[in-house]
PDB file of N, CA and C in Angstrom:
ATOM      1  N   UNK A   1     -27.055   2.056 -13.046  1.00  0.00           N
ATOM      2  CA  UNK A   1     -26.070   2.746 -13.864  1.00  0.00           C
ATOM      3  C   UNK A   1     -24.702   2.095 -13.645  1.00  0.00           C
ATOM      4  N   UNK A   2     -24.374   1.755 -15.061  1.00  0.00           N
ATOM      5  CA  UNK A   2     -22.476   0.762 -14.812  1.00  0.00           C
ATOM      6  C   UNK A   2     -21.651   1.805 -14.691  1.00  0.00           C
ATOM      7  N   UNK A   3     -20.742   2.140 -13.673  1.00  0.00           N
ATOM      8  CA  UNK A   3     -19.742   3.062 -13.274  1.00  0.00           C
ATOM      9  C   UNK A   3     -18.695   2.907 -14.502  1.00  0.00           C
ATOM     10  N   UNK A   4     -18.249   4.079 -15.370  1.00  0.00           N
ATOM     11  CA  UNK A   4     -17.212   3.896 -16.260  1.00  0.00           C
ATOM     12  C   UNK A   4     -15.893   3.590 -16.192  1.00  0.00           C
ATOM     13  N   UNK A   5     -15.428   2.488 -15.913  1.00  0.00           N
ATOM     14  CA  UNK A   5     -13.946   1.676 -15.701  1.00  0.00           C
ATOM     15  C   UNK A   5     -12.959   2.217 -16.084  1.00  0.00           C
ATOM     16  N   UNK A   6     -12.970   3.498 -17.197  1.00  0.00           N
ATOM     17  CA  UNK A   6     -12.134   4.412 -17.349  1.00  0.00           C
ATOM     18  C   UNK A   6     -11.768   5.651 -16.643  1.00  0.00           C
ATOM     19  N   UNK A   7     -12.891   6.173 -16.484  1.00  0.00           N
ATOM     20  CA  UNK A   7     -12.900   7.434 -15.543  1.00  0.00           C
ATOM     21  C   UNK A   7     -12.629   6.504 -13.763  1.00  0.00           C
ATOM     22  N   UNK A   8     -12.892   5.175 -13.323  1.00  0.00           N
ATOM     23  CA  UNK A   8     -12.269   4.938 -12.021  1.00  0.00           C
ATOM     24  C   UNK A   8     -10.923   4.996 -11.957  1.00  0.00           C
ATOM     25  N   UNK A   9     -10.828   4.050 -13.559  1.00  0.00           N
ATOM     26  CA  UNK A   9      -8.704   3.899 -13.872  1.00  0.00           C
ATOM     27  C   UNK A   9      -7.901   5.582 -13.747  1.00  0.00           C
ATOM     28  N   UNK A  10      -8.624   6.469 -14.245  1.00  0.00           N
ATOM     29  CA  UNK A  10      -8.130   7.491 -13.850  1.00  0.00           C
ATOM     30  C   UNK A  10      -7.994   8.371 -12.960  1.00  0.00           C
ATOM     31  N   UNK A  11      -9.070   8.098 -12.121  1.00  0.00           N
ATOM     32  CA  UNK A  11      -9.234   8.545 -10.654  1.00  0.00           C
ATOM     33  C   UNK A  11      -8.537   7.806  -9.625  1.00  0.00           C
ATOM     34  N   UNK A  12      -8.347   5.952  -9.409  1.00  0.00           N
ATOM     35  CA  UNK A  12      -7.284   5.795  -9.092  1.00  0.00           C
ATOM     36  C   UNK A  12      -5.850   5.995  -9.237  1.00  0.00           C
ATOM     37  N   UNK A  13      -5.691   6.331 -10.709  1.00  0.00           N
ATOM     38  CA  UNK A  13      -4.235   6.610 -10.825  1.00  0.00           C
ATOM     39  C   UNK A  13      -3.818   7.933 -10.074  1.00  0.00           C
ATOM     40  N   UNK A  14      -4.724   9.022 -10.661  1.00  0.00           N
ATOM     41  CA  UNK A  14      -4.414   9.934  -9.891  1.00  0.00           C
ATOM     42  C   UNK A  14      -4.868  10.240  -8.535  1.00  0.00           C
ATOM     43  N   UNK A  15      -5.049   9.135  -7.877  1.00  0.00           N
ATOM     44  CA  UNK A  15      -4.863   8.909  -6.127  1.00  0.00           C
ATOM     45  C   UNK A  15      -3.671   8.564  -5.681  1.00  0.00           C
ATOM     46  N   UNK A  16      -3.390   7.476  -6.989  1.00  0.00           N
ATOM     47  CA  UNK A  16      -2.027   6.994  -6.185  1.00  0.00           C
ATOM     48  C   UNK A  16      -1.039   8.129  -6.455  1.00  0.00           C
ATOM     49  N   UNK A  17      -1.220   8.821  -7.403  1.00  0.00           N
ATOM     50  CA  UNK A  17      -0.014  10.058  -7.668  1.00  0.00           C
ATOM     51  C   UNK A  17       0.179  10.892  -6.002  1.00  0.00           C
ATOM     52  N   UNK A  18      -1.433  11.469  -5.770  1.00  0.00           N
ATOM     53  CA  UNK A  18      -1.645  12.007  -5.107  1.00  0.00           C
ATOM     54  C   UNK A  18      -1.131  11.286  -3.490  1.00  0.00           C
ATOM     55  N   UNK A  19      -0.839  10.291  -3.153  1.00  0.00           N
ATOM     56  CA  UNK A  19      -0.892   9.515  -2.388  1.00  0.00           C
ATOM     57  C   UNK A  19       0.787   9.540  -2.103  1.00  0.00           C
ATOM     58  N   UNK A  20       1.441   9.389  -3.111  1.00  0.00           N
ATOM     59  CA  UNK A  20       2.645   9.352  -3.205  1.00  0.00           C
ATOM     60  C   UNK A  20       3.279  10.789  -2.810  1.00  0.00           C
ATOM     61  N   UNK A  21       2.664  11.730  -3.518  1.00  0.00           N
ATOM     62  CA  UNK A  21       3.227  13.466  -2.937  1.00  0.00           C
ATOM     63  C   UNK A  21       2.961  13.769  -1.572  1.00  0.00           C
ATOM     64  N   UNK A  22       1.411  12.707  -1.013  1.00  0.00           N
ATOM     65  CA  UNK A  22       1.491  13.046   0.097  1.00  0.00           C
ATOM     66  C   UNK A  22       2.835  12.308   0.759  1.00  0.00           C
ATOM     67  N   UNK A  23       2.968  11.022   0.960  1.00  0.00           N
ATOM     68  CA  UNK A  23       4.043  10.168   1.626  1.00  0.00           C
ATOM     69  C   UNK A  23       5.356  11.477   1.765  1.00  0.00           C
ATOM     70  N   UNK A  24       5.700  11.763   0.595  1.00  0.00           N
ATOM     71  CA  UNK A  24       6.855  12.557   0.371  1.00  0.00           C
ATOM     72  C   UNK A  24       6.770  13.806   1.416  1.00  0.00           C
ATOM     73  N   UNK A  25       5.517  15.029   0.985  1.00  0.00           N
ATOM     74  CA  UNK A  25       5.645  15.896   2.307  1.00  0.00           C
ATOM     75  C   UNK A  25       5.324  15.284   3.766  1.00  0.00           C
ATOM     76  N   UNK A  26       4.792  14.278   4.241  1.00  0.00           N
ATOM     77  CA  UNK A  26       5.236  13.985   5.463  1.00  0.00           C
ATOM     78  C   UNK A  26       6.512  13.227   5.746  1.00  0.00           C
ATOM     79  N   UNK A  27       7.234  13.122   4.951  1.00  0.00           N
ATOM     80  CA  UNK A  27       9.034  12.963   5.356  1.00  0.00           C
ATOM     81  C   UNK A  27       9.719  13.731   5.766  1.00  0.00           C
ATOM     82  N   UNK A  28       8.755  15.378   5.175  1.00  0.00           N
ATOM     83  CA  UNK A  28       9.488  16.352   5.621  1.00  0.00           C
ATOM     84  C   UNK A  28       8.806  17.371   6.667  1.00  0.00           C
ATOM     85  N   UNK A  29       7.481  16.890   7.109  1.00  0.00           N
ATOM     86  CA  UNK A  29       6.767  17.131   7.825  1.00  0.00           C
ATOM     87  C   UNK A  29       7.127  16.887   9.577  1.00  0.00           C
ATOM     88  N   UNK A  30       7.679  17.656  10.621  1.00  0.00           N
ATOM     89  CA  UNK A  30       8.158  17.669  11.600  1.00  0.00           C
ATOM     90  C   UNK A  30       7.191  17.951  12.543  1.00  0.00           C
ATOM     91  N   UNK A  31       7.237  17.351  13.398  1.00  0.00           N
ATOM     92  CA  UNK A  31       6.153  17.466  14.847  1.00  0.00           C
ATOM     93  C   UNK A  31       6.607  17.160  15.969  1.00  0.00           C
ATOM     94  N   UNK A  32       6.450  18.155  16.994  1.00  0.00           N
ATOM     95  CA  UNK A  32       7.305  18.174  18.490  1.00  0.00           C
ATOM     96  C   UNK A  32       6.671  17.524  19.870  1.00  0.00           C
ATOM     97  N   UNK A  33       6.539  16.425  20.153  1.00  0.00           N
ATOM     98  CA  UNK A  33       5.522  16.063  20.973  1.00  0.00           C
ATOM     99  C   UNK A  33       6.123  16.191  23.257  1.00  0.00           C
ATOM    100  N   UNK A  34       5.759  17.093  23.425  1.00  0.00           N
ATOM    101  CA  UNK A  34       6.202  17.148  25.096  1.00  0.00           C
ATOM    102  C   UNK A  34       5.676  16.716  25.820  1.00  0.00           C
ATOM    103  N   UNK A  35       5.827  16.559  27.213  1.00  0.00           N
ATOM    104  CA  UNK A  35       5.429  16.553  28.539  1.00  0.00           C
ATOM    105  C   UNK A  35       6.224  17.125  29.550  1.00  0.00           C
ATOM    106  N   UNK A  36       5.149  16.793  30.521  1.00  0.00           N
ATOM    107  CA  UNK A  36       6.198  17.741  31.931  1.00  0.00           C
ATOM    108  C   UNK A  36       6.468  18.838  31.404  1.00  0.00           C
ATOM    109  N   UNK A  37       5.110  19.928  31.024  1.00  0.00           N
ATOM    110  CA  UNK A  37       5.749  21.013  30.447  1.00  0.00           C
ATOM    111  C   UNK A  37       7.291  21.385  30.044  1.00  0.00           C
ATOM    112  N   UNK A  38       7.298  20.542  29.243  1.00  0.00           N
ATOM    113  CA  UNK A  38       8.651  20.842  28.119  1.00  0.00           C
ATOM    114  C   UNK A  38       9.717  20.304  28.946  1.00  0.00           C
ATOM    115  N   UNK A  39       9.683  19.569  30.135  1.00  0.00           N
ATOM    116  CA  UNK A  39      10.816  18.996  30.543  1.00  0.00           C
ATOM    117  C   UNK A  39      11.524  17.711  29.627  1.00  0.00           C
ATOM    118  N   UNK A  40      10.824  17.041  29.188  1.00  0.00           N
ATOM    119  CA  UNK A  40      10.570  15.974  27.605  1.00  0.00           C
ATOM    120  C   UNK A  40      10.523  16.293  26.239  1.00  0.00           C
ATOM    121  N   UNK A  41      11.138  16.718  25.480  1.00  0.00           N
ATOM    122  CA  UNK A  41      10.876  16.670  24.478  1.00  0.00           C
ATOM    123  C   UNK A  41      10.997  15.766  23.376  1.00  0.00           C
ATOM    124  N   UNK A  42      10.333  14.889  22.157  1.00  0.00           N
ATOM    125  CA  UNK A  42      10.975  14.302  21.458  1.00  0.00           C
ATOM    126  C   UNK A  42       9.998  14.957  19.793  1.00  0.00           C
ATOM    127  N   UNK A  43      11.095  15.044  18.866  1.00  0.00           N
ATOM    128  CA  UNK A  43      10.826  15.315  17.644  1.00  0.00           C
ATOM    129  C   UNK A  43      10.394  13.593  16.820  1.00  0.00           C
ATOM    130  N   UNK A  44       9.736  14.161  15.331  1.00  0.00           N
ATOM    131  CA  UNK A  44       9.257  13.038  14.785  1.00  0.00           C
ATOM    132  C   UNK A  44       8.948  13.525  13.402  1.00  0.00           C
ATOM    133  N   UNK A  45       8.956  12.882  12.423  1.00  0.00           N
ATOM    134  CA  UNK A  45       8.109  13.115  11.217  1.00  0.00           C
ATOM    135  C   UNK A  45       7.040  12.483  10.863  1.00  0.00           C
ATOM    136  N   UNK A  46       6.303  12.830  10.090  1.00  0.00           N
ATOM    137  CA  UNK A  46       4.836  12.662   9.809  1.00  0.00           C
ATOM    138  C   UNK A  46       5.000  11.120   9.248  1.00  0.00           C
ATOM    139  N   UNK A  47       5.916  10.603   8.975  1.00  0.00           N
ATOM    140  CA  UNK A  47       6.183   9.240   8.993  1.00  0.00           C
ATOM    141  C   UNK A  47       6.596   8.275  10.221  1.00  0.00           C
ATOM    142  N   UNK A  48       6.647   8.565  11.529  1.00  0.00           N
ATOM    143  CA  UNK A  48       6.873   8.077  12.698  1.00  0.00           C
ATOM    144  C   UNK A  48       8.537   8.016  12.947  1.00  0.00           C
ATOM    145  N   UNK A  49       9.017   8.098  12.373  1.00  0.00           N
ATOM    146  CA  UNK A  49      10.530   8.492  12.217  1.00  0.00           C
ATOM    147  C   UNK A  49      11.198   9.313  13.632  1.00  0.00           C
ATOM    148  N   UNK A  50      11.063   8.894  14.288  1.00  0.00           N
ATOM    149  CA  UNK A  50      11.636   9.544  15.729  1.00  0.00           C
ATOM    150  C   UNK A  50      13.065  10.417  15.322  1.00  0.00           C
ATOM    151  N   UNK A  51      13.310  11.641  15.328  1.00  0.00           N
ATOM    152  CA  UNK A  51      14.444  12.568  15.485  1.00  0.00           C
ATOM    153  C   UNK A  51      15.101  12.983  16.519  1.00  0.00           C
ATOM    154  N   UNK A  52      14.825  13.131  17.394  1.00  0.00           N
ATOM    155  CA  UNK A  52      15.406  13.558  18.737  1.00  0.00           C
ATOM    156  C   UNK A  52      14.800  13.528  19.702  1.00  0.00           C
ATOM    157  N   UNK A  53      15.245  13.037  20.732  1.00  0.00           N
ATOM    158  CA  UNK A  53      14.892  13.245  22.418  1.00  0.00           C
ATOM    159  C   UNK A  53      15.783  14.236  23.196  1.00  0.00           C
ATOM    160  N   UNK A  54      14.753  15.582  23.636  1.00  0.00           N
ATOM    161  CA  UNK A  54      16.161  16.178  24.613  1.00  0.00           C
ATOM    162  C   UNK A  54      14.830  16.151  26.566  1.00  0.00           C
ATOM    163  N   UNK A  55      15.998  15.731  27.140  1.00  0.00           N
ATOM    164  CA  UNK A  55      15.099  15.872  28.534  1.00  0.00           C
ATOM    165  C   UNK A  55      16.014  16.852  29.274  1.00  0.00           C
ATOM    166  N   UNK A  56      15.630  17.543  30.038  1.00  0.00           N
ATOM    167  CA  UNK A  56      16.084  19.019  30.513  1.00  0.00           C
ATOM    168  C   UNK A  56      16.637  17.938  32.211  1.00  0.00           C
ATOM    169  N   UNK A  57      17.924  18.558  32.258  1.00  0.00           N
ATOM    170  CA  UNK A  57      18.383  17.643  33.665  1.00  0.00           C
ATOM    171  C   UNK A  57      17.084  17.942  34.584  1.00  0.00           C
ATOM    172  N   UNK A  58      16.715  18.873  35.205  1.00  0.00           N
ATOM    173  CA  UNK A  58      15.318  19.107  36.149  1.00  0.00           C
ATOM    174  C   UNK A  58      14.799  17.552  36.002  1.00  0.00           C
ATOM    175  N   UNK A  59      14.247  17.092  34.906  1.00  0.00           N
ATOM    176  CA  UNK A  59      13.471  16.159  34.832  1.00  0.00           C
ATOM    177  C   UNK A  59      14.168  14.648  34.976  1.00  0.00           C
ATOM    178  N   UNK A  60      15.358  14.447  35.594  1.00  0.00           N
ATOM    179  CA  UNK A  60      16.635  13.499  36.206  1.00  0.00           C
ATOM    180  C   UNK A  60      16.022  13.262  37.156  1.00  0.00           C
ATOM    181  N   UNK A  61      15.606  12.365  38.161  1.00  0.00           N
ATOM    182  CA  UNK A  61      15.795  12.006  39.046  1.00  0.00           C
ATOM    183  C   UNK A  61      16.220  10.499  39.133  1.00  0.00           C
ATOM    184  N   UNK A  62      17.050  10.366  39.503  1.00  0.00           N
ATOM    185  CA  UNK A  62      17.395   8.851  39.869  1.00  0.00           C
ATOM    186  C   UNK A  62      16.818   8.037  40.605  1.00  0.00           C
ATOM    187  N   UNK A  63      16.090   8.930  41.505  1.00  0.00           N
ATOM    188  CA  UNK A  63      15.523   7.829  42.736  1.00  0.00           C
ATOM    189  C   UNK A  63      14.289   7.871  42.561  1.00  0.00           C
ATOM    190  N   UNK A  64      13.619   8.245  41.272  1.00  0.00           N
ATOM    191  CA  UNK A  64      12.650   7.748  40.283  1.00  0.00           C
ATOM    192  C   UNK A  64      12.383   7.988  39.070  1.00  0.00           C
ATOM    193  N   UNK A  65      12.802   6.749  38.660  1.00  0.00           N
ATOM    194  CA  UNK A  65      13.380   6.684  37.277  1.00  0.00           C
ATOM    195  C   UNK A  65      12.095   6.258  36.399  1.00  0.00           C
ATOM    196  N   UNK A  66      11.056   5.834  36.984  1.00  0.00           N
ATOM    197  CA  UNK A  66       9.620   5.805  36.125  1.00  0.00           C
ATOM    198  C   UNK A  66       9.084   7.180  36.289  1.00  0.00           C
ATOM    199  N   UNK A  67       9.329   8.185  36.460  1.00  0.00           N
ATOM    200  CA  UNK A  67       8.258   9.639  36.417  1.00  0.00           C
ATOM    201  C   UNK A  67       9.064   9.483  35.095  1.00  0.00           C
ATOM    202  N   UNK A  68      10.105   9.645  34.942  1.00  0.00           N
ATOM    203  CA  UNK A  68      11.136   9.937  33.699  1.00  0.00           C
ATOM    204  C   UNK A  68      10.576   9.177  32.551  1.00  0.00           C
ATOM    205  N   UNK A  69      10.566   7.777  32.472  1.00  0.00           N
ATOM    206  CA  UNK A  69      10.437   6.838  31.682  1.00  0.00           C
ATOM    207  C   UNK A  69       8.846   7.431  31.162  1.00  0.00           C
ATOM    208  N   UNK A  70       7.957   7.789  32.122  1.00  0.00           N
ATOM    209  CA  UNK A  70       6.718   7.876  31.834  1.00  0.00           C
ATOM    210  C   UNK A  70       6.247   9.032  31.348  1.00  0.00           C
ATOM    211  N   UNK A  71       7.194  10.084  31.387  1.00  0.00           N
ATOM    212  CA  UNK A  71       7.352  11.058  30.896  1.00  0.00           C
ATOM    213  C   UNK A  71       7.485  11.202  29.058  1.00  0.00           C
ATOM    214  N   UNK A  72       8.890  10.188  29.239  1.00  0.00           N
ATOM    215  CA  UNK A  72       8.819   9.707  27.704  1.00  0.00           C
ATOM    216  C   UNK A  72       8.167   9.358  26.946  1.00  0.00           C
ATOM    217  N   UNK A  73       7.585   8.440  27.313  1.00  0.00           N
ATOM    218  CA  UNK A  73       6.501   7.682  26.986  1.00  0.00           C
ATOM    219  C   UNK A  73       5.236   8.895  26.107  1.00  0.00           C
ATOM    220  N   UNK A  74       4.777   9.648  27.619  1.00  0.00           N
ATOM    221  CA  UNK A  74       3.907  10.649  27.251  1.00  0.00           C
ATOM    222  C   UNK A  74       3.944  11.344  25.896  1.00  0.00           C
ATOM    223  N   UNK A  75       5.637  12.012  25.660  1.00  0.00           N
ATOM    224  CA  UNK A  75       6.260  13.129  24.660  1.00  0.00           C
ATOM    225  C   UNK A  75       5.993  11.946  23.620  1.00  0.00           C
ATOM    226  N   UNK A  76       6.438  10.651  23.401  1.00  0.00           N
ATOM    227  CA  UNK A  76       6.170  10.179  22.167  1.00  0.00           C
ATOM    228  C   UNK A  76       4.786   9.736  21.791  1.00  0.00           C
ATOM    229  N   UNK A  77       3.550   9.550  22.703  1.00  0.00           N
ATOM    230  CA  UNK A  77       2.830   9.564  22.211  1.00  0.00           C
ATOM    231  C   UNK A  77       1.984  11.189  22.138  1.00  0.00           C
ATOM    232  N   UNK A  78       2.553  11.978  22.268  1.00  0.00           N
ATOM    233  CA  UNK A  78       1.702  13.044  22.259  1.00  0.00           C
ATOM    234  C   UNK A  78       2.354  13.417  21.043  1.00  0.00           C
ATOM    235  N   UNK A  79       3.727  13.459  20.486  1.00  0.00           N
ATOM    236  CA  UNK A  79       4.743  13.370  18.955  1.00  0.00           C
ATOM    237  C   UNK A  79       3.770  12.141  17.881  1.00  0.00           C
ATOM    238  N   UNK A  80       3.606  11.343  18.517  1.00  0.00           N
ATOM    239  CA  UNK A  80       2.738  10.231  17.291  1.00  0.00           C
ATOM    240  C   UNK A  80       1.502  10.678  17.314  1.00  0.00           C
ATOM    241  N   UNK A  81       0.684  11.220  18.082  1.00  0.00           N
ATOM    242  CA  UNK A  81      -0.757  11.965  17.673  1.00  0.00           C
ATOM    243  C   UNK A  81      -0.769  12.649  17.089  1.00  0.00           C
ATOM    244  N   UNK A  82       0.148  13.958  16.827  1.00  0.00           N
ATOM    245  CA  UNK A  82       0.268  14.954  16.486  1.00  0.00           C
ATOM    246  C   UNK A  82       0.930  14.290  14.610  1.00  0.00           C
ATOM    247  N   UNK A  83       1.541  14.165  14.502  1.00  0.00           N
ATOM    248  CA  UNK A  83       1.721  13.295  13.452  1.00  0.00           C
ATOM    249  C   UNK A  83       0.865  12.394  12.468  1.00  0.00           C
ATOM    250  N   UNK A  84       0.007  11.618  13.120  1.00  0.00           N
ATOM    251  CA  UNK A  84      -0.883  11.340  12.949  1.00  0.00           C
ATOM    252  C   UNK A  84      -1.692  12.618  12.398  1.00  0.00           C
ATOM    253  N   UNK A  85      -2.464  13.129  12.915  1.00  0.00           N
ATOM    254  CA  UNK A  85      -3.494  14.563  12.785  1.00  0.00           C
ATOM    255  C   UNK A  85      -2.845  14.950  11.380  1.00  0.00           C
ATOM    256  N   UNK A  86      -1.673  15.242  11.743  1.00  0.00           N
ATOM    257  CA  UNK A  86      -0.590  15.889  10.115  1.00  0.00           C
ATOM    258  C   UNK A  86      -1.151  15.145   9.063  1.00  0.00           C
ATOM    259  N   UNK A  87      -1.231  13.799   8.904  1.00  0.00           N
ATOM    260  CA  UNK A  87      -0.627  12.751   7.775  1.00  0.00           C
ATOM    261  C   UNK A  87      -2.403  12.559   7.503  1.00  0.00           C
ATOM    262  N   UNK A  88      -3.304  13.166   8.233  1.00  0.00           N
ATOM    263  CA  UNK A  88      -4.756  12.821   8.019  1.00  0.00           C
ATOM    264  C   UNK A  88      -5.172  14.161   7.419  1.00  0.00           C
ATOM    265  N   UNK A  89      -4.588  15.318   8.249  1.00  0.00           N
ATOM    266  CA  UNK A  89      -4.921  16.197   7.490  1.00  0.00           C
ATOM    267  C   UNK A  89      -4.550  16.624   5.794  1.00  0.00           C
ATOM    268  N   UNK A  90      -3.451  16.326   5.515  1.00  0.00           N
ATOM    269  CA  UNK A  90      -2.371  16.097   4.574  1.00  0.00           C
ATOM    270  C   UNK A  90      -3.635  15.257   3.469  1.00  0.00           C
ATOM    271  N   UNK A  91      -3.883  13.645   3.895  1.00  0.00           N
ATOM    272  CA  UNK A  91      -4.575  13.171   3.290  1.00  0.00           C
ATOM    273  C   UNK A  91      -5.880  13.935   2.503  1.00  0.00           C
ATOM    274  N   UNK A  92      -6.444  14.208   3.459  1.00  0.00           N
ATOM    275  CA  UNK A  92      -7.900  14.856   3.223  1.00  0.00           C
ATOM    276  C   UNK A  92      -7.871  15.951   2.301  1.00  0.00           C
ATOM    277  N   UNK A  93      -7.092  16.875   2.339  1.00  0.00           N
ATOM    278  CA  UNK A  93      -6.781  18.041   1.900  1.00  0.00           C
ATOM    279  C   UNK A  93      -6.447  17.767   0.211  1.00  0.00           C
ATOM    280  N   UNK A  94      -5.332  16.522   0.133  1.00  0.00           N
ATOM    281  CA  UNK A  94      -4.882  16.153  -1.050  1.00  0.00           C
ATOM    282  C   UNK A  94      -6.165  15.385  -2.163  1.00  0.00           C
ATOM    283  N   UNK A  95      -6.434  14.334  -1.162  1.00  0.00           N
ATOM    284  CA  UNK A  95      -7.666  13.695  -2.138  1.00  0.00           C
ATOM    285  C   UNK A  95      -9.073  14.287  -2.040  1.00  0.00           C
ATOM    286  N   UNK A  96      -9.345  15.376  -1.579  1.00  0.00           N
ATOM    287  CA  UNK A  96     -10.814  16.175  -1.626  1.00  0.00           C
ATOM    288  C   UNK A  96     -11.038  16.209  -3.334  1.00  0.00           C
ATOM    289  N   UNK A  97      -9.509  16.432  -4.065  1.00  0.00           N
ATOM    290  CA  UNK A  97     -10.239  17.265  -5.242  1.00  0.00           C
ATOM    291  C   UNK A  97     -10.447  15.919  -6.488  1.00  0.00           C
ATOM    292  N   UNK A  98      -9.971  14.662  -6.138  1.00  0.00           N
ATOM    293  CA  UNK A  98     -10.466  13.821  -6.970  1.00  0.00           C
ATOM    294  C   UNK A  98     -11.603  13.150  -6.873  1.00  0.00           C
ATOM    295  N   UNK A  99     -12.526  13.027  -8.455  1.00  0.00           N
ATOM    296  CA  UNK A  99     -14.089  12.516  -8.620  1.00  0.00           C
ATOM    297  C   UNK A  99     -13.833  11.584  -8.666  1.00  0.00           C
ATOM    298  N   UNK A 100     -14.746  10.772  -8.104  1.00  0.00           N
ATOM    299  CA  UNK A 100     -15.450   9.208  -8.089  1.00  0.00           C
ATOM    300  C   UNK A 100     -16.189   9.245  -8.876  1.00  0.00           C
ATOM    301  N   UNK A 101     -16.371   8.673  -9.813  1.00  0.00           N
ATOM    302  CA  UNK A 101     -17.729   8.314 -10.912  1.00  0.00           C
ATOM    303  C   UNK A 101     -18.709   7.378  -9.705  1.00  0.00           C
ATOM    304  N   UNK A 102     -20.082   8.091  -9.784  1.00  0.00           N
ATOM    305  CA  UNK A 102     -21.037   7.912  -9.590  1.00  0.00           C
ATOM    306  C   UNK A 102     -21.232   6.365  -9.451  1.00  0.00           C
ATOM    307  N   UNK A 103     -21.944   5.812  -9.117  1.00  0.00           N
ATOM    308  CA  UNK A 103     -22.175   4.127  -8.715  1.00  0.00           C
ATOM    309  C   UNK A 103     -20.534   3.346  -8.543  1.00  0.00           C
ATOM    310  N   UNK A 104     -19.491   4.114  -8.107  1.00  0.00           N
ATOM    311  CA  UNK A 104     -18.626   2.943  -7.280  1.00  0.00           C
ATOM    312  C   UNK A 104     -19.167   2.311  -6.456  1.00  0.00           C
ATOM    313  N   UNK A 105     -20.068   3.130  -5.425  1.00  0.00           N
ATOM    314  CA  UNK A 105     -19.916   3.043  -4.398  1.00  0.00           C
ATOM    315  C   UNK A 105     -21.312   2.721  -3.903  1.00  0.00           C
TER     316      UNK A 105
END
């Protein structure tokens, strides 16, 4: 069976529509990623867009300055997972409701 080149042209188009509204709500999509129970915090959007770092003095020490660093580290990748998860869920949710004609694939 030849897949109809019209009904794909229209199912891609309206992916990329769909694709595009998603991009847009994860710009505005915010995610808080911590460590050191909340001694770290850094914000982010569902676009990787880093917003803020606040670290609570407690979590200062000078005379080791890698717990700190590694701390950071932690909050932004636990902020980019979480983000991630967003921008997949976002995806999935958006393109569930468009058909594929039969033999694309």
């Amino acid at each position: 069976m030849q897949p109809d080149f019209e009904q794909i042209m229209r199912s891609m188009s309206k992916a990329q529509e769909q694709l595009m509204k998603v991009q847009g709500e994860l710009s505005n999509t915010v995610v808080e990623g911590q460590a050191g129970g909340g001694a770290v915090k850094v914000t982010c959007n569902g676009e990787f867009s880093f917003k803020s770092l606040k670290i609570k003095p407690e979590a200062v020490d000078l005379s080791d300055l890698t717990m700190l660093e590694d701390l950071i580290l932690a909050a932004v990748n636990d902020a980019s997972r979480k983000a991630k998860e967003a921008g997949e869920e976002k995806m999935k949710s958006s393109m569930s409701g468009i058909p594929m004609p039969p033999g694309l694939f």
